[in-house]
C-alpha atoms as a PDB file:
ATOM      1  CA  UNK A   1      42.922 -49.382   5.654  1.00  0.00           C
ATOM      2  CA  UNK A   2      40.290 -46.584   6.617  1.00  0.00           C
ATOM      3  CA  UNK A   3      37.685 -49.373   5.812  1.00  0.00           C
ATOM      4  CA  UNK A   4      38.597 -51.922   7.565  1.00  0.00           C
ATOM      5  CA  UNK A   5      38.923 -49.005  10.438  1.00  0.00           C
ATOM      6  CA  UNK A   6      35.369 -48.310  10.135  1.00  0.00           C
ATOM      7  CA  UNK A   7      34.024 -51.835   9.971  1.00  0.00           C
ATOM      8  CA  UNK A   8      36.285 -52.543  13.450  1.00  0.00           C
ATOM      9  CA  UNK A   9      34.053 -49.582  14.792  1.00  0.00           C
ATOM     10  CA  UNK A  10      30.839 -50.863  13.718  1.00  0.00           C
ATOM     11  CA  UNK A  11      31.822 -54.016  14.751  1.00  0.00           C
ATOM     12  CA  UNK A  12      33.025 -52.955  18.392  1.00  0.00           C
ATOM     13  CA  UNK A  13      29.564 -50.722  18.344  1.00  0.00           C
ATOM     14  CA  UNK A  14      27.776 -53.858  17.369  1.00  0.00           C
ATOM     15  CA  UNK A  15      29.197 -55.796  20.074  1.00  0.00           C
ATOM     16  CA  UNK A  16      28.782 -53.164  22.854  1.00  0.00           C
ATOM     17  CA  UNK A  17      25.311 -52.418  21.838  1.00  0.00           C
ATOM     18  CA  UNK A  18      24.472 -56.096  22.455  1.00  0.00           C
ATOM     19  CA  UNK A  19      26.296 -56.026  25.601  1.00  0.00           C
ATOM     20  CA  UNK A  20      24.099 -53.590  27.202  1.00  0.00           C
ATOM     21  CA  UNK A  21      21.005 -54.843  25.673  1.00  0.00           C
ATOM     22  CA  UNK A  22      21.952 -57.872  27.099  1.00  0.00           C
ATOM     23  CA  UNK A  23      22.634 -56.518  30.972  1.00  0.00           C
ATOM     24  CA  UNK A  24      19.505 -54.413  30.651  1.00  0.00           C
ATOM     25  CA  UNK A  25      17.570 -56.955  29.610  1.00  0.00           C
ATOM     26  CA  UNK A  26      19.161 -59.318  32.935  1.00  0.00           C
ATOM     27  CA  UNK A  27      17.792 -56.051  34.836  1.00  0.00           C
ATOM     28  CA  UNK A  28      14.498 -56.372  34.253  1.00  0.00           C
ATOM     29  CA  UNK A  29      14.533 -60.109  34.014  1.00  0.00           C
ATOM     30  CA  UNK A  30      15.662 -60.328  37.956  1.00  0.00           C
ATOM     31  CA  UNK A  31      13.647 -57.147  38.791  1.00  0.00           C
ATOM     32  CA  UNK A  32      10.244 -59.218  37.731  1.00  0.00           C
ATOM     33  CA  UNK A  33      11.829 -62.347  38.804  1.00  0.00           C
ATOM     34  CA  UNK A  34      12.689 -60.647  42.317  1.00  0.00           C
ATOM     35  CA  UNK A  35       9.190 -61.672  44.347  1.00  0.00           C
ATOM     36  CA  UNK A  36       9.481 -65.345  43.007  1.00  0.00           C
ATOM     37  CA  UNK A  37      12.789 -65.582  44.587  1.00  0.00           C
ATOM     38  CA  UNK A  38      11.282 -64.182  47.575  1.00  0.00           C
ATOM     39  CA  UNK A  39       8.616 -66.173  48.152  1.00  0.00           C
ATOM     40  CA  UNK A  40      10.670 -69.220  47.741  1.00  0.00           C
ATOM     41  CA  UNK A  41      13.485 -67.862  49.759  1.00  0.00           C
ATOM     42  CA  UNK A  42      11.080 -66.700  52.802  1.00  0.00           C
ATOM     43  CA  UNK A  43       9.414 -70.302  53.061  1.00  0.00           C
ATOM     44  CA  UNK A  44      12.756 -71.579  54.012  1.00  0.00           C
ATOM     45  CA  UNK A  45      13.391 -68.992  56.552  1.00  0.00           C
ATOM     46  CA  UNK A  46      13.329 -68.786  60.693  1.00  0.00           C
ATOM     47  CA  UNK A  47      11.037 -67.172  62.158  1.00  0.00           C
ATOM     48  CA  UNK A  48      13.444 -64.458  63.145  1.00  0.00           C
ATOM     49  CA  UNK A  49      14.969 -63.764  59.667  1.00  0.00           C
ATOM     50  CA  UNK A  50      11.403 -63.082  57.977  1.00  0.00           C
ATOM     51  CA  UNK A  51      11.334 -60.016  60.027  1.00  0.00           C
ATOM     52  CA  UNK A  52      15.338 -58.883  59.246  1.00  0.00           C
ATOM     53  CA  UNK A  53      15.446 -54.906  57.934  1.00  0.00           C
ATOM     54  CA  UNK A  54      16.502 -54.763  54.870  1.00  0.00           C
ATOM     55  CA  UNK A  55      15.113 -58.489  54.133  1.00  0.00           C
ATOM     56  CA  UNK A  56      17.866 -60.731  53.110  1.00  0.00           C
ATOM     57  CA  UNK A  57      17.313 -62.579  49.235  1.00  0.00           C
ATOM     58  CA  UNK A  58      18.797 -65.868  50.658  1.00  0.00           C
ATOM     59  CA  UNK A  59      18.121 -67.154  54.195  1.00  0.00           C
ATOM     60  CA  UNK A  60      21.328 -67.909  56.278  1.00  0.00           C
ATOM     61  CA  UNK A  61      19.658 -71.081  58.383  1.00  0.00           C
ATOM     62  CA  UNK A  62      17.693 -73.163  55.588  1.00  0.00           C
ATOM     63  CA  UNK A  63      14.765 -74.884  57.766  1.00  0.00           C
ATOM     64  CA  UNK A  64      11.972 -76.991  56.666  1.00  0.00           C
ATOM     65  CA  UNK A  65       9.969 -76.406  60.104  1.00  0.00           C
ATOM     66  CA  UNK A  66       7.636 -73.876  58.318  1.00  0.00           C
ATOM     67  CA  UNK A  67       6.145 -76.617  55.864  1.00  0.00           C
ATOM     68  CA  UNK A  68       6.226 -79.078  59.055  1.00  0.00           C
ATOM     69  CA  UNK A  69       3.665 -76.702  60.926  1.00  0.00           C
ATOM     70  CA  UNK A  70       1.283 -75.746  58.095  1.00  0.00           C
ATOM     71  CA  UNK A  71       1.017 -79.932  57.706  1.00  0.00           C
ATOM     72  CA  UNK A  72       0.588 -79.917  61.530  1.00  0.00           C
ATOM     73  CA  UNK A  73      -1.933 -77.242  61.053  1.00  0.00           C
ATOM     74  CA  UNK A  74      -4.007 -79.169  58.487  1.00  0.00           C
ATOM     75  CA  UNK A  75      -4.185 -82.303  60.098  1.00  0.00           C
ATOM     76  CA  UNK A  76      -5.487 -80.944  63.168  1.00  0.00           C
ATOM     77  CA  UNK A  77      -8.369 -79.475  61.032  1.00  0.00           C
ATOM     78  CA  UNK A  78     -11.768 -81.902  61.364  1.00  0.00           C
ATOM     79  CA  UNK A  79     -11.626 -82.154  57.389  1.00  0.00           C
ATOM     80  CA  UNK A  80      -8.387 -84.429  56.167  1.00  0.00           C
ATOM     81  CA  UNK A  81      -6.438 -82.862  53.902  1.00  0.00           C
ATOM     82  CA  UNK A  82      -6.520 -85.627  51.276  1.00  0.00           C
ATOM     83  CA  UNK A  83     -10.491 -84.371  51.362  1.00  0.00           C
ATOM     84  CA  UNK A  84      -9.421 -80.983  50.212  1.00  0.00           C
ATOM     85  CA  UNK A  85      -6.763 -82.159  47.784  1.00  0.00           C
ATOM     86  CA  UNK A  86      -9.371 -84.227  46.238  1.00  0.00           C
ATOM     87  CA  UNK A  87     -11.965 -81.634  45.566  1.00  0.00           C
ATOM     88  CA  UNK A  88      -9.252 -78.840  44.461  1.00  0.00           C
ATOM     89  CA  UNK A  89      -7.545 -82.016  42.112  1.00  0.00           C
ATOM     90  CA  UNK A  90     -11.711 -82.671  40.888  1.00  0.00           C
ATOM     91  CA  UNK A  91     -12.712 -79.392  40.086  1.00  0.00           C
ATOM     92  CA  UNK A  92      -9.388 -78.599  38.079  1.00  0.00           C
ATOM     93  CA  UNK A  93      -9.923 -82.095  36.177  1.00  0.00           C
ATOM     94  CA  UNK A  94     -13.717 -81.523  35.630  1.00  0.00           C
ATOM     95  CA  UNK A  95     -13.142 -77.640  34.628  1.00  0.00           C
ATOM     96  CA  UNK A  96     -10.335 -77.916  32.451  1.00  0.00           C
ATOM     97  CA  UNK A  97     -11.454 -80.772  30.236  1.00  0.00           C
ATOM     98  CA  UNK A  98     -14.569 -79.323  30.129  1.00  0.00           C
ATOM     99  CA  UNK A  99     -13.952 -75.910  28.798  1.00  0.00           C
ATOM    100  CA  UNK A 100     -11.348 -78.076  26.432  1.00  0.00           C
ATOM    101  CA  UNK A 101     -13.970 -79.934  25.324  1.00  0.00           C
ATOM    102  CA  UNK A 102     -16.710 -77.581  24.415  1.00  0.00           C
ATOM    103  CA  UNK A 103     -14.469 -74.568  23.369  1.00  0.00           C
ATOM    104  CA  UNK A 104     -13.090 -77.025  20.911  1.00  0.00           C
ATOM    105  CA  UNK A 105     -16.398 -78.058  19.567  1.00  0.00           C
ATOM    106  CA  UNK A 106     -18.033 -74.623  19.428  1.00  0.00           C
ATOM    107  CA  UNK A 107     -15.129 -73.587  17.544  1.00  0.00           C
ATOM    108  CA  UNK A 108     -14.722 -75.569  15.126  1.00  0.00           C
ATOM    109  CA  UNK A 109     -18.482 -74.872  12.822  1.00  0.00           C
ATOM    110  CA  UNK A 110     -17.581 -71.465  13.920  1.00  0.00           C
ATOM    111  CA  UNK A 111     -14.034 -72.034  11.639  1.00  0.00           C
ATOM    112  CA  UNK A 112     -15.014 -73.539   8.878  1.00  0.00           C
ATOM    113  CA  UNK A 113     -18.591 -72.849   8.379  1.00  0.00           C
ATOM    114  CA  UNK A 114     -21.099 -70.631   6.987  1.00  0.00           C
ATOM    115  CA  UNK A 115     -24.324 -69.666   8.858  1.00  0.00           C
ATOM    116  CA  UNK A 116     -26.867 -66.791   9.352  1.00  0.00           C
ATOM    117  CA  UNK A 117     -25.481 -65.109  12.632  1.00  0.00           C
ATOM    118  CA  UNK A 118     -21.627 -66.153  12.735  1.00  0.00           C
ATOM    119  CA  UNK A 119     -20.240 -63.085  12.723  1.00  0.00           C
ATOM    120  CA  UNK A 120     -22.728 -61.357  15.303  1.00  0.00           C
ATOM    121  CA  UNK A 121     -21.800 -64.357  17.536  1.00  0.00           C
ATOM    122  CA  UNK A 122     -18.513 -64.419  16.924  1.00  0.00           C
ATOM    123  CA  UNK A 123     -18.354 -60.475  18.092  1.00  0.00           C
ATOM    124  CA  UNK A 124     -20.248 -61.365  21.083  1.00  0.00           C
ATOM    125  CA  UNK A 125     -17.547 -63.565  21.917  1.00  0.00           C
ATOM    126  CA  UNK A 126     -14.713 -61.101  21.260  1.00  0.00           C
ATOM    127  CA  UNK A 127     -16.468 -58.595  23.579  1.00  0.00           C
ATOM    128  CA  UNK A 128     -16.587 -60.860  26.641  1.00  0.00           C
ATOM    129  CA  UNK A 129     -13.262 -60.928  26.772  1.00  0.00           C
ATOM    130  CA  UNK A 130     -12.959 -57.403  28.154  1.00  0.00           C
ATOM    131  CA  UNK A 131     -15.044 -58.318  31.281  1.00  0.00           C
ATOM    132  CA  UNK A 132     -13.092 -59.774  33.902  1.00  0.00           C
ATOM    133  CA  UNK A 133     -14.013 -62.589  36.296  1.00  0.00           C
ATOM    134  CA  UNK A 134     -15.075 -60.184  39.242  1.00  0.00           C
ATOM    135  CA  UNK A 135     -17.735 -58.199  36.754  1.00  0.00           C
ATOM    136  CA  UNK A 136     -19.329 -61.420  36.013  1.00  0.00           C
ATOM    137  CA  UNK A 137     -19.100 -62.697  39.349  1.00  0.00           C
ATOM    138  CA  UNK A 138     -23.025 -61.509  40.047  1.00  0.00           C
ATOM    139  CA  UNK A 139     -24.443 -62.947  36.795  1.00  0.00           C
ATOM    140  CA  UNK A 140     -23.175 -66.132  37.811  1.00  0.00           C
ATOM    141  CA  UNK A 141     -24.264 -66.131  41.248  1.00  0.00           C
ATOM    142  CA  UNK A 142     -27.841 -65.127  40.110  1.00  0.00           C
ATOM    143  CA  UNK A 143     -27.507 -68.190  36.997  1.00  0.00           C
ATOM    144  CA  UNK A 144     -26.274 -70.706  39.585  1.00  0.00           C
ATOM    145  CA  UNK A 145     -28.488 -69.891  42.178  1.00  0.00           C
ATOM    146  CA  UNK A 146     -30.956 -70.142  39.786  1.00  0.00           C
ATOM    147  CA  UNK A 147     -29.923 -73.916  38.718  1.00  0.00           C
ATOM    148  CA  UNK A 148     -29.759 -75.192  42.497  1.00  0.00           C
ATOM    149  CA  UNK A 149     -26.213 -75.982  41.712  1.00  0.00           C
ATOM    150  CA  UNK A 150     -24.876 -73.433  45.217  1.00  0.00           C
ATOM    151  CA  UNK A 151     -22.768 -75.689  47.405  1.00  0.00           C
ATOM    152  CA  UNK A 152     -21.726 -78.073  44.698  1.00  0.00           C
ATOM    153  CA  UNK A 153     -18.432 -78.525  42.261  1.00  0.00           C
ATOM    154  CA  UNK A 154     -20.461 -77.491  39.389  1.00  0.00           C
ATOM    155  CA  UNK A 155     -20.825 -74.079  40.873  1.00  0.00           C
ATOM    156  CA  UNK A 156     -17.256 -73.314  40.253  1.00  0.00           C
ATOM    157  CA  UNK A 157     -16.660 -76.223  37.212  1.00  0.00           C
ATOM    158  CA  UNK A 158     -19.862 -74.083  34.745  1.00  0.00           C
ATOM    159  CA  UNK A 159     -18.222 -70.736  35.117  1.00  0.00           C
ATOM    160  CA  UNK A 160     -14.806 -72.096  33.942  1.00  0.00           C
ATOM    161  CA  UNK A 161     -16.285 -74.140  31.156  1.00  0.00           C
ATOM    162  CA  UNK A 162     -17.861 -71.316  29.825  1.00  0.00           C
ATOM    163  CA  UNK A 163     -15.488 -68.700  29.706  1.00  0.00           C
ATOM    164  CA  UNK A 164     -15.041 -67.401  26.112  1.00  0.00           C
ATOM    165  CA  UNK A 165     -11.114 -67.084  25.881  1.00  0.00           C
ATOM    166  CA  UNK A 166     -11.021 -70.523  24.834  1.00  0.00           C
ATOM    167  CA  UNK A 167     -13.660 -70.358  22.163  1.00  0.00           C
ATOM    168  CA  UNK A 168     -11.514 -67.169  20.758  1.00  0.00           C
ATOM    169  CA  UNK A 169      -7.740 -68.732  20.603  1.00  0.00           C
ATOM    170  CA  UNK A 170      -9.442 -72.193  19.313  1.00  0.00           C
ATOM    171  CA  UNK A 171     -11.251 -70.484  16.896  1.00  0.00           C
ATOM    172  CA  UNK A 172      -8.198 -68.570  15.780  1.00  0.00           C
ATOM    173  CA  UNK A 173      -6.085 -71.942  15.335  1.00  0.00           C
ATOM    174  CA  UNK A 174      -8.745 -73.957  13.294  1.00  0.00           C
ATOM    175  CA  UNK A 175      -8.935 -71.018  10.684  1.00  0.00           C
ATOM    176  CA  UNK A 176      -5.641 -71.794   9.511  1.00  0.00           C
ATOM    177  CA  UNK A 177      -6.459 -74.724   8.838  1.00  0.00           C
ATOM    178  CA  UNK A 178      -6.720 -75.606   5.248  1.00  0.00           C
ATOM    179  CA  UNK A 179     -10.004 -76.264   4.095  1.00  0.00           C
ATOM    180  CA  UNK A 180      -8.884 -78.614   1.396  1.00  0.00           C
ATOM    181  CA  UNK A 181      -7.639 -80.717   4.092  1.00  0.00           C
ATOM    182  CA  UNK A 182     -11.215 -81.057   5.609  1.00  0.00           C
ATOM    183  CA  UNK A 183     -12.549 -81.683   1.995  1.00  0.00           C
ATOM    184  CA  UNK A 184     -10.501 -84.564   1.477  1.00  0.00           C
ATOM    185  CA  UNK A 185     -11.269 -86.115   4.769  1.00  0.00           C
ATOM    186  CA  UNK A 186     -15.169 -86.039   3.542  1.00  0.00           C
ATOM    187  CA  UNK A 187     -14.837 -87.550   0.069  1.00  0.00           C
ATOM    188  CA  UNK A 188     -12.520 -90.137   1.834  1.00  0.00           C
ATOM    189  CA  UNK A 189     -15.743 -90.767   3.941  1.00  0.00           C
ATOM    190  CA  UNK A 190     -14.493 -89.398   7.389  1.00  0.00           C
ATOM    191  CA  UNK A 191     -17.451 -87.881   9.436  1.00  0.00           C
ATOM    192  CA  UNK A 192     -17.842 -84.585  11.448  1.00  0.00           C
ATOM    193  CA  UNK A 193     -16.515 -86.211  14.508  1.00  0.00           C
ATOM    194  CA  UNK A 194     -13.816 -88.248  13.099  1.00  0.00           C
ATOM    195  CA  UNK A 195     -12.552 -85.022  11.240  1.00  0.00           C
ATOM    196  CA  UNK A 196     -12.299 -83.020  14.602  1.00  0.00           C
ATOM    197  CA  UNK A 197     -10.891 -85.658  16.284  1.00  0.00           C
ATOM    198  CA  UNK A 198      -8.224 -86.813  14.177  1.00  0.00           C
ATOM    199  CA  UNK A 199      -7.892 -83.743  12.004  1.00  0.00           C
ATOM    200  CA  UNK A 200      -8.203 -80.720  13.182  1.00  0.00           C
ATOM    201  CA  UNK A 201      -7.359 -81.269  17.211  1.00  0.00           C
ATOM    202  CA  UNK A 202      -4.014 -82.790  16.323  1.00  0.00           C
ATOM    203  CA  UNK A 203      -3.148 -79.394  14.503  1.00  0.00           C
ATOM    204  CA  UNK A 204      -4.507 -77.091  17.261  1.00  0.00           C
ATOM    205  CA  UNK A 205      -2.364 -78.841  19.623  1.00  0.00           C
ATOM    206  CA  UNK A 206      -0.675 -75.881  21.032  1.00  0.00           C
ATOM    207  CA  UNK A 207      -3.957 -73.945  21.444  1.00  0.00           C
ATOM    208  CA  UNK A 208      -5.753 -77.119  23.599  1.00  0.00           C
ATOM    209  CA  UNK A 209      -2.419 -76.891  25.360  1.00  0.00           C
ATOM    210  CA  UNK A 210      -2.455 -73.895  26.700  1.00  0.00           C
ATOM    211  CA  UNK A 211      -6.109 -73.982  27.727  1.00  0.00           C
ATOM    212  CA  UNK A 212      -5.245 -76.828  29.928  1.00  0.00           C
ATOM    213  CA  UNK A 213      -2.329 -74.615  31.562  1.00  0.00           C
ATOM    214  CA  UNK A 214      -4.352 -71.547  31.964  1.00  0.00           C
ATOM    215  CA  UNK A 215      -7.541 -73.371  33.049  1.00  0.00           C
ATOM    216  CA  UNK A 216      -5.440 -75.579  35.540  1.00  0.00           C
ATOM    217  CA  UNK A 217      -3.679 -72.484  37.258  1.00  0.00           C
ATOM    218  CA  UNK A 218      -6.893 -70.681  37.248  1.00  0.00           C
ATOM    219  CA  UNK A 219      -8.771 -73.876  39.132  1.00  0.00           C
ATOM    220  CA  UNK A 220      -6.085 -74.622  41.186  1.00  0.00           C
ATOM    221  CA  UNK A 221      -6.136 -71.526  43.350  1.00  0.00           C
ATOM    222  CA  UNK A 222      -9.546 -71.111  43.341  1.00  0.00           C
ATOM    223  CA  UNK A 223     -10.966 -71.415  46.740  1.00  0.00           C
ATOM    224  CA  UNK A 224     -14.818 -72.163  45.787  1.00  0.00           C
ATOM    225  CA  UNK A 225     -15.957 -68.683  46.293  1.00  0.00           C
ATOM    226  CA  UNK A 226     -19.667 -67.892  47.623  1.00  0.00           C
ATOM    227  CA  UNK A 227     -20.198 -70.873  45.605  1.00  0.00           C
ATOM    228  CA  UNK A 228     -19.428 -73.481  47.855  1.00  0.00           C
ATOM    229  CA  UNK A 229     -20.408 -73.551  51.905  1.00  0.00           C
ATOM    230  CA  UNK A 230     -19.932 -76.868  53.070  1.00  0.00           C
ATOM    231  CA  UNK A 231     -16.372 -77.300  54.932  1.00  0.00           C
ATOM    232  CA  UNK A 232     -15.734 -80.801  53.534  1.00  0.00           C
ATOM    233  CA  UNK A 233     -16.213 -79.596  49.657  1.00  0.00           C
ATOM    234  CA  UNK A 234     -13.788 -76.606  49.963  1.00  0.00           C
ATOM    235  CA  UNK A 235     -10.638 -77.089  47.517  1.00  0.00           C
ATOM    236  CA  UNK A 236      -7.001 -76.522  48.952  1.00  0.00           C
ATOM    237  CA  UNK A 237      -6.236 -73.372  48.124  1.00  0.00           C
ATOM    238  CA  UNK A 238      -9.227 -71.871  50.781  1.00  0.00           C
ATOM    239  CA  UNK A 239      -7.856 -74.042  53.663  1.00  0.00           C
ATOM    240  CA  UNK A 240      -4.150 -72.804  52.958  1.00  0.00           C
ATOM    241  CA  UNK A 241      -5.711 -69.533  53.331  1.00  0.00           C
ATOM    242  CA  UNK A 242      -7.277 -69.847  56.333  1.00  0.00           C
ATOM    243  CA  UNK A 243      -4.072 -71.416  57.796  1.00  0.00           C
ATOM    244  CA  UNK A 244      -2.520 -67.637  56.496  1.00  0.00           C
ATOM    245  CA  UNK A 245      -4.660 -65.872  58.263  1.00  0.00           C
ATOM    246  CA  UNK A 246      -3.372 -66.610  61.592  1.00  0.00           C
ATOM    247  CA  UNK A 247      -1.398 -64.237  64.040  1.00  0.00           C
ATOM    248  CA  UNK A 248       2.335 -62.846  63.597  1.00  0.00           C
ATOM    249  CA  UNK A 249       3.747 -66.169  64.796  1.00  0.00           C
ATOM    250  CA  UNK A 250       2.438 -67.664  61.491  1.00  0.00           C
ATOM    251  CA  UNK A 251       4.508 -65.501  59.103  1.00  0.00           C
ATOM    252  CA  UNK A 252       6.388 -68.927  58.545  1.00  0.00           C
ATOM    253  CA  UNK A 253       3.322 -71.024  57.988  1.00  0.00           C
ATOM    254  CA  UNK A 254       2.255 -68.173  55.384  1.00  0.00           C
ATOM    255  CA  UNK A 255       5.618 -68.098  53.636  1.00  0.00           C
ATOM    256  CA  UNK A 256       4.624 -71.873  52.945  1.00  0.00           C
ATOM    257  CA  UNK A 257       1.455 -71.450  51.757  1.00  0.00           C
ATOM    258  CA  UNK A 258       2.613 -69.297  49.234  1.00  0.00           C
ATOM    259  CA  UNK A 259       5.657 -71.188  48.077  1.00  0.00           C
ATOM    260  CA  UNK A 260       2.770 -74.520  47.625  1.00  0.00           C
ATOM    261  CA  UNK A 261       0.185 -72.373  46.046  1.00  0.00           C
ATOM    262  CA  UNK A 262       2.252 -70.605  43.406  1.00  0.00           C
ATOM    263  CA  UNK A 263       4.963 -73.895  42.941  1.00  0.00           C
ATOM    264  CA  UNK A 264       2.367 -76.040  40.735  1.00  0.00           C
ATOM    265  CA  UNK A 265       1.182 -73.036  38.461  1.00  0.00           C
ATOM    266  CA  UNK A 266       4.655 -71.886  38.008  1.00  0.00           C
ATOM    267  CA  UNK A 267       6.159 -75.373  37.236  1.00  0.00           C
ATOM    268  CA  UNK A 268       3.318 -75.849  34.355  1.00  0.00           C
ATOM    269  CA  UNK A 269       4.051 -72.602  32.625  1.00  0.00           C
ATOM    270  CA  UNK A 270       8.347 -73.335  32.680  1.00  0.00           C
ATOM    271  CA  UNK A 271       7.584 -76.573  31.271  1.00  0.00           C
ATOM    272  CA  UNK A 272       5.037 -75.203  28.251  1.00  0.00           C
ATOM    273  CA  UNK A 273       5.725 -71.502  28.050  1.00  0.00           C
ATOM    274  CA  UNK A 274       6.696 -72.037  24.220  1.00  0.00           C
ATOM    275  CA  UNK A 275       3.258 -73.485  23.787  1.00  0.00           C
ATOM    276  CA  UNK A 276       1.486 -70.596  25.204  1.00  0.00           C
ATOM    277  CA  UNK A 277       3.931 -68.071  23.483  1.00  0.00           C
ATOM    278  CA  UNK A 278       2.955 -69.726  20.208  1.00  0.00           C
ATOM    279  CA  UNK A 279      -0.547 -69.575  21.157  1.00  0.00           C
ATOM    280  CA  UNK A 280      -0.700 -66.051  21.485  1.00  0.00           C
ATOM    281  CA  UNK A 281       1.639 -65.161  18.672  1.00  0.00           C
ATOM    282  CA  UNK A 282      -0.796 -67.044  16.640  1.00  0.00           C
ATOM    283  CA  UNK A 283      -4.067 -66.090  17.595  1.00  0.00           C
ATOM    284  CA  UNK A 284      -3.091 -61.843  17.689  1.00  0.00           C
ATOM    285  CA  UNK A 285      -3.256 -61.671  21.560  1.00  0.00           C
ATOM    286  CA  UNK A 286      -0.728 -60.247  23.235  1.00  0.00           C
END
């Protein structure tokens, strides 16, 4: 009797236990969900209720008027805005298949082959990660400048094709594969290329997949920079900013922007955030 007693009042511990885990965990879940709610509640807001004290979560009068003025806004601009869809859906393309592309290929003699300098290279590569996109931002300027690529898509497609987190996570994946697989292939006759592309980027599938995810949310908002100067090659995001900054009457208009700029990014990483969570597992990143 005593020990069933005592396994009642492990198990009512037990269940407790899990039962604030579980509410503290809902906590912090809504806490860093809190500004995405915001931002999608405020775009469908009046005028008058964006500036309510305290702010309200949900708005009381849904309206659509403040996506109907920022699409008033931008067609009255000299440059349609199927022009600045196009370059914003061109450089994301370009960019992300690019860096897919190369990262892949880089990686894959620096997987699963020997040669004087591998490790020095690969160390080089480990180290860039710990510079950001701003400290490189002057380098770049100086390389493209240098290339007579200012005020074209390349400007802003290079820099994403060579950034180095690719080359790392790829890299990571492809060791794991087994090398006797990639023996067999070549006594069966299969070349180089047929090897990485039926082989090898088959099994790094969740590793290409979340390059595409990052690189296409990194892309997508990017608004060209000092890169690009001509009005009619400027990508989306940099005319939904320049709608933003407008006077108080705009708050609306800005509530939009926000709710279109953050919508696509957000959707992607829902739908594949067990890719990217294997990813990083995987690779050692956290």
């Amino acid at each position: 009797m005593k020990r069933l007693l005592t396994k009642k009042r492990q198990l009512n511990r037990t269940i407790w236990g899990d039962l604030g885990l579980f509410i503290l965990l809902l906590g912090f879940g809504f806490f860093s969900a809190y500004p995405l709610i915001m931002t999608v509640s405020n775009s469908f807001k009046p005028l008058d209720e964006l500036f309510l004290f305290p702010p309200k979560l949900l708005p009381r009068n849904i309206t659509f008027g403040n996506f109907k003025d920022l699409f008033e806004l931008i067609g009255n601009s000299w440059v349609p805005f199927s022009r600045y869809f196009f370059n914003t859906i061109f450089i994301t393309v370009l960019g992300t298949a690019g860096h897919v592309l190369f990262a892949s290929m880089c990686a894959y003699p620096l997987a699963k082959y020997k040669f004087p300098g591998k490790t020095l290279f690969f160390s080089l590569v480990v180290y860039s990660l710990m510079f950001t996109p701003h400290v490189t931002s002057i380098p770049n300027y100086i390389i493209i400048t240098k290339l007579g690529l200012i005020d074209t898509f390349l400007a802003v497609v290079l820099p994403a094709i060579a950034s180095s987190l690719g080359l790392y996570l790829m890299k990571q994946f492809m060791e794991q594969i087994p090398d006797e697989l990639i023996e067999s292939a070549k006594i069966d006759g299969a070349s180089e290329y047929r090897i990485y592309l039926q082989i090898v980027m088959p099994l790094v599938k969740p590793a290409w997949v979340t390059l595409i995810i990052l690189l296409f949310q990194r892309l997508w908002t990017s608004t060209g920079g000092s890169f690009i100067f001509s009005e009619e090659k400027k990508p989306l995001s940099y005319a939904l900013i320049q709608i933003a900054q407008g006077s108080v009457e705009r708050a609306g208009t800005i509530a939009a922007v926000a709710f279109i700029m953050m919508i696509v990014p957000v959707t992607f990483f829902i739908i594949s955030q067990s890719k990217i969570l294997e990813t990083f597992t995987t690779s050692g990143m956290k």
